[in-house]
C-alpha atoms as a PDB file:
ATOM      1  CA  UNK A   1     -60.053 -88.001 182.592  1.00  0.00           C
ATOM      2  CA  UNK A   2     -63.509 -89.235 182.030  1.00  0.00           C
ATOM      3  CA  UNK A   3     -63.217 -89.273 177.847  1.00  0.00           C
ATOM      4  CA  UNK A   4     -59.970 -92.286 178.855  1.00  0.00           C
ATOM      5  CA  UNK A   5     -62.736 -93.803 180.897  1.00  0.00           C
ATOM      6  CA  UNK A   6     -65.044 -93.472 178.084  1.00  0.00           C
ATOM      7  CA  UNK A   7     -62.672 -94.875 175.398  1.00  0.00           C
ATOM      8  CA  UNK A   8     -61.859 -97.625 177.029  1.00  0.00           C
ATOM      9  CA  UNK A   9     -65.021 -98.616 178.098  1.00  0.00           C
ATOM     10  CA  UNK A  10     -66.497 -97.998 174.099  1.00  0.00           C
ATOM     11  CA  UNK A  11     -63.606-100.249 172.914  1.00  0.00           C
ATOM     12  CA  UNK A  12     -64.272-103.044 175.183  1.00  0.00           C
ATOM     13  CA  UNK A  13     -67.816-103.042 174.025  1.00  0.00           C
ATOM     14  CA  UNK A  14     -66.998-102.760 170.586  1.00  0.00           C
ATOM     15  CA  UNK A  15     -64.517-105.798 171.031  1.00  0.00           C
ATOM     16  CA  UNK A  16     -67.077-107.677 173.188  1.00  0.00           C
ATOM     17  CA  UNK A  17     -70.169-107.016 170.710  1.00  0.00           C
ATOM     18  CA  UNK A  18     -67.581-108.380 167.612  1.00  0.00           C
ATOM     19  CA  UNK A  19     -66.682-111.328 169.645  1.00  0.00           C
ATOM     20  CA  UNK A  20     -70.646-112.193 169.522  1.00  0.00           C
ATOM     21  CA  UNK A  21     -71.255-111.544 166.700  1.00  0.00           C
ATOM     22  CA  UNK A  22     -68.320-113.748 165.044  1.00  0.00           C
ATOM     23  CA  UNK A  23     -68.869-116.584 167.285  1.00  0.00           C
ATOM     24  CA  UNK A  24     -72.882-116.824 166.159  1.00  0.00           C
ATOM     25  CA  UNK A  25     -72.275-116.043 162.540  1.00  0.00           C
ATOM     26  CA  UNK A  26     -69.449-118.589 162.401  1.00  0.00           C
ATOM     27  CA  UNK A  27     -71.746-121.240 164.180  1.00  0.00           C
ATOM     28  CA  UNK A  28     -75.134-120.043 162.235  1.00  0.00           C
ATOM     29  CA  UNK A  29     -72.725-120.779 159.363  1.00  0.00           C
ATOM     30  CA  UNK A  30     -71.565-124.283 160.294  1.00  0.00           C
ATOM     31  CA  UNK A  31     -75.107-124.938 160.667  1.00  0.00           C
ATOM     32  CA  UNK A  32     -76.103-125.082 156.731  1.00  0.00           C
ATOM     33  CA  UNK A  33     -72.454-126.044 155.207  1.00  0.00           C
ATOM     34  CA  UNK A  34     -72.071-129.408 154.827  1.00  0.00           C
ATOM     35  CA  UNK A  35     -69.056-130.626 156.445  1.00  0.00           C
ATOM     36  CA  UNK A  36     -66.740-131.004 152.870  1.00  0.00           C
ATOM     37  CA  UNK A  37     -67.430-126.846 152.944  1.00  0.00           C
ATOM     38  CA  UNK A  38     -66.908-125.439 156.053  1.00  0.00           C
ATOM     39  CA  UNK A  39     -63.556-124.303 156.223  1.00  0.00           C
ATOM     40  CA  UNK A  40     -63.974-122.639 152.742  1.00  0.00           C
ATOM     41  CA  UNK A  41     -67.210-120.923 153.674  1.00  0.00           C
ATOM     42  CA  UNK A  42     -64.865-119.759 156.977  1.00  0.00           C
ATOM     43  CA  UNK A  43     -62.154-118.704 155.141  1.00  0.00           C
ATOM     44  CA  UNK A  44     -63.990-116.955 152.590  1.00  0.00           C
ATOM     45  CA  UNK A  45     -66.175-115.400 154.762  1.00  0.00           C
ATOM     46  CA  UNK A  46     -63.077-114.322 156.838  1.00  0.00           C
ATOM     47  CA  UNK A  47     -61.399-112.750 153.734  1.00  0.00           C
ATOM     48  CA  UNK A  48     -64.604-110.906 152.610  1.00  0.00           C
ATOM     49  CA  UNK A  49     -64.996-109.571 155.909  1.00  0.00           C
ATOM     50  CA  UNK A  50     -61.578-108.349 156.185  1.00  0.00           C
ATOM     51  CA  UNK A  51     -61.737-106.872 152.171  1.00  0.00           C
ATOM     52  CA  UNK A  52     -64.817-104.723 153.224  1.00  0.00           C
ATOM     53  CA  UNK A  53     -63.208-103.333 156.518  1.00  0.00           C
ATOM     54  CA  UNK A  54     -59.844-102.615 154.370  1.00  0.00           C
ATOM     55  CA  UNK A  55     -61.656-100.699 151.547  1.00  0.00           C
ATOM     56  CA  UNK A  56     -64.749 -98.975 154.062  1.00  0.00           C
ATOM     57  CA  UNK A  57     -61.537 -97.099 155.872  1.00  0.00           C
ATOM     58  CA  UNK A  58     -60.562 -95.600 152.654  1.00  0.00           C
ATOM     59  CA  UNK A  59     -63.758 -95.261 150.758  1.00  0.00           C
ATOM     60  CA  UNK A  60     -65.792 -93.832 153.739  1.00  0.00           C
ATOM     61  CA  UNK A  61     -63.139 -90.347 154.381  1.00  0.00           C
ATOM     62  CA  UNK A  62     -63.105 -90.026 150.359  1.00  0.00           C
ATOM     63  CA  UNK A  63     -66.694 -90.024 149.786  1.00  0.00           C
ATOM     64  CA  UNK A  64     -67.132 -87.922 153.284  1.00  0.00           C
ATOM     65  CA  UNK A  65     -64.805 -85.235 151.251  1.00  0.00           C
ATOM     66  CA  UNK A  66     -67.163 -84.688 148.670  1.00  0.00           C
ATOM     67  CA  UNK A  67     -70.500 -86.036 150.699  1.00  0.00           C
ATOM     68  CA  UNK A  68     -70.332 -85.106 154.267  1.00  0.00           C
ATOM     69  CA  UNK A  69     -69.953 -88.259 156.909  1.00  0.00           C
ATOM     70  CA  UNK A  70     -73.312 -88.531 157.441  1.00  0.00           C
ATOM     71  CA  UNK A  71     -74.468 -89.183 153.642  1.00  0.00           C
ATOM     72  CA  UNK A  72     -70.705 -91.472 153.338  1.00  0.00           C
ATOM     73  CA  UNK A  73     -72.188 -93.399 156.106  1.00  0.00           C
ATOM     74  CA  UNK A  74     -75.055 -94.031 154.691  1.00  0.00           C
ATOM     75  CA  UNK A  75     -74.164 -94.882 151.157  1.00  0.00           C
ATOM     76  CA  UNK A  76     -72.125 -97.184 152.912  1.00  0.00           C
ATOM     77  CA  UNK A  77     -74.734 -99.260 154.643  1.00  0.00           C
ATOM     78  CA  UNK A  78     -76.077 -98.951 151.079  1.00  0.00           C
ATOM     79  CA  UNK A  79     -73.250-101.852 150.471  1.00  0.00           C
ATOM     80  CA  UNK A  80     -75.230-103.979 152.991  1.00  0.00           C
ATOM     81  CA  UNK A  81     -78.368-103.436 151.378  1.00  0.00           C
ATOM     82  CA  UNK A  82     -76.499-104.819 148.331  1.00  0.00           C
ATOM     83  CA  UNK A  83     -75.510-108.051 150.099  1.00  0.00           C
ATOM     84  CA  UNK A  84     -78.381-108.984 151.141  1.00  0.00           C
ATOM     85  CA  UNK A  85     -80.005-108.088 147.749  1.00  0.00           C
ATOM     86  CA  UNK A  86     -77.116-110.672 145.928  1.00  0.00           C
ATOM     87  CA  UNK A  87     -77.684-113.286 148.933  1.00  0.00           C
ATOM     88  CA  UNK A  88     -81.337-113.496 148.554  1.00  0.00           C
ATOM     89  CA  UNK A  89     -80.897-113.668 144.052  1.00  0.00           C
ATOM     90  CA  UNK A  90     -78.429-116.366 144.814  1.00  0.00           C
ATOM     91  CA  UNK A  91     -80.176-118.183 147.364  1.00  0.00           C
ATOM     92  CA  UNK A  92     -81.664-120.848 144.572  1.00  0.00           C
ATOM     93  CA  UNK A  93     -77.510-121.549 143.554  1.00  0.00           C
ATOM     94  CA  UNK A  94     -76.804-121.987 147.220  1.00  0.00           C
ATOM     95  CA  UNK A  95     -79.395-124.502 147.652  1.00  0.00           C
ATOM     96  CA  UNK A  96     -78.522-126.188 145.014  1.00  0.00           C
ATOM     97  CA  UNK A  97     -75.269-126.986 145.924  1.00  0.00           C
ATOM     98  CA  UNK A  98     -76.045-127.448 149.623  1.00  0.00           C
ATOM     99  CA  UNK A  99     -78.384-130.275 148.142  1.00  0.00           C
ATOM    100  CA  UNK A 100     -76.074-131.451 145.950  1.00  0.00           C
ATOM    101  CA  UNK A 101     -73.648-131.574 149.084  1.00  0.00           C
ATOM    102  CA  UNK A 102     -75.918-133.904 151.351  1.00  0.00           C
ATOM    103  CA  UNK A 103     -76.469-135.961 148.362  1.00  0.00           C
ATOM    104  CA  UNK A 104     -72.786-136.814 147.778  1.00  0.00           C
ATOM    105  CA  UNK A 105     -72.702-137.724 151.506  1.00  0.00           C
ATOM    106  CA  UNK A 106     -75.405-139.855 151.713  1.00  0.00           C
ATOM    107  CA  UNK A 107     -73.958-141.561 148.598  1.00  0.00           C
ATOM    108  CA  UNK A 108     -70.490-141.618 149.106  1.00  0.00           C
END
């Protein structure tokens, strides 16, 4: 009976930590969009977020086949490590347009 307990109680977390973690992502978001952008950078970031959880669940078990979970897992975080690698090369483009952004505002 205590696994049920444990489920339960590992799902609720789970659920609990994702809630945080949306709702400060979302707002650390809103933060640096300007206003014209927001619901673009929120739906993209929505859609990219639900592409890598839809692929991950049928990349991870085929690469586990031929890897073993443990190595699957971790060339999978390798795809974060990638992220941040393209975030951090694009930051200059970002800027830009952010800039260019707040300009139009306080022009328009």
């Amino acid at each position: 009976m205590w696994h049920v307990t444990v489920v339960i109680l590992l799902s609720f977390a789970t659920s609990f930590g994702k809630g945080l973690f949306d709702g400060c992502i979302y707002a650390a978001m809103h933060d640096v969009m300007p206003d014209s952008a927001r619901a673009t950078a929120a739906g993209l970031m929505t859609m990219m977020g639900f592409l890598g959880a839809g692929i991950s669940t049928v990349a991870l078990p085929a690469i586990a086949l031929h890897t073993g979970l443990a190595t699957g897992f971790a060339m999978m975080a390798g795809l974060y490590l990638l992220a941040v690698i393209v975030l951090i090369l694009g930051r200059p483009a970002i800027a830009r347009v952010i800039l260019r952004g707040r300009e139009g505002v306080l022009h328009g």
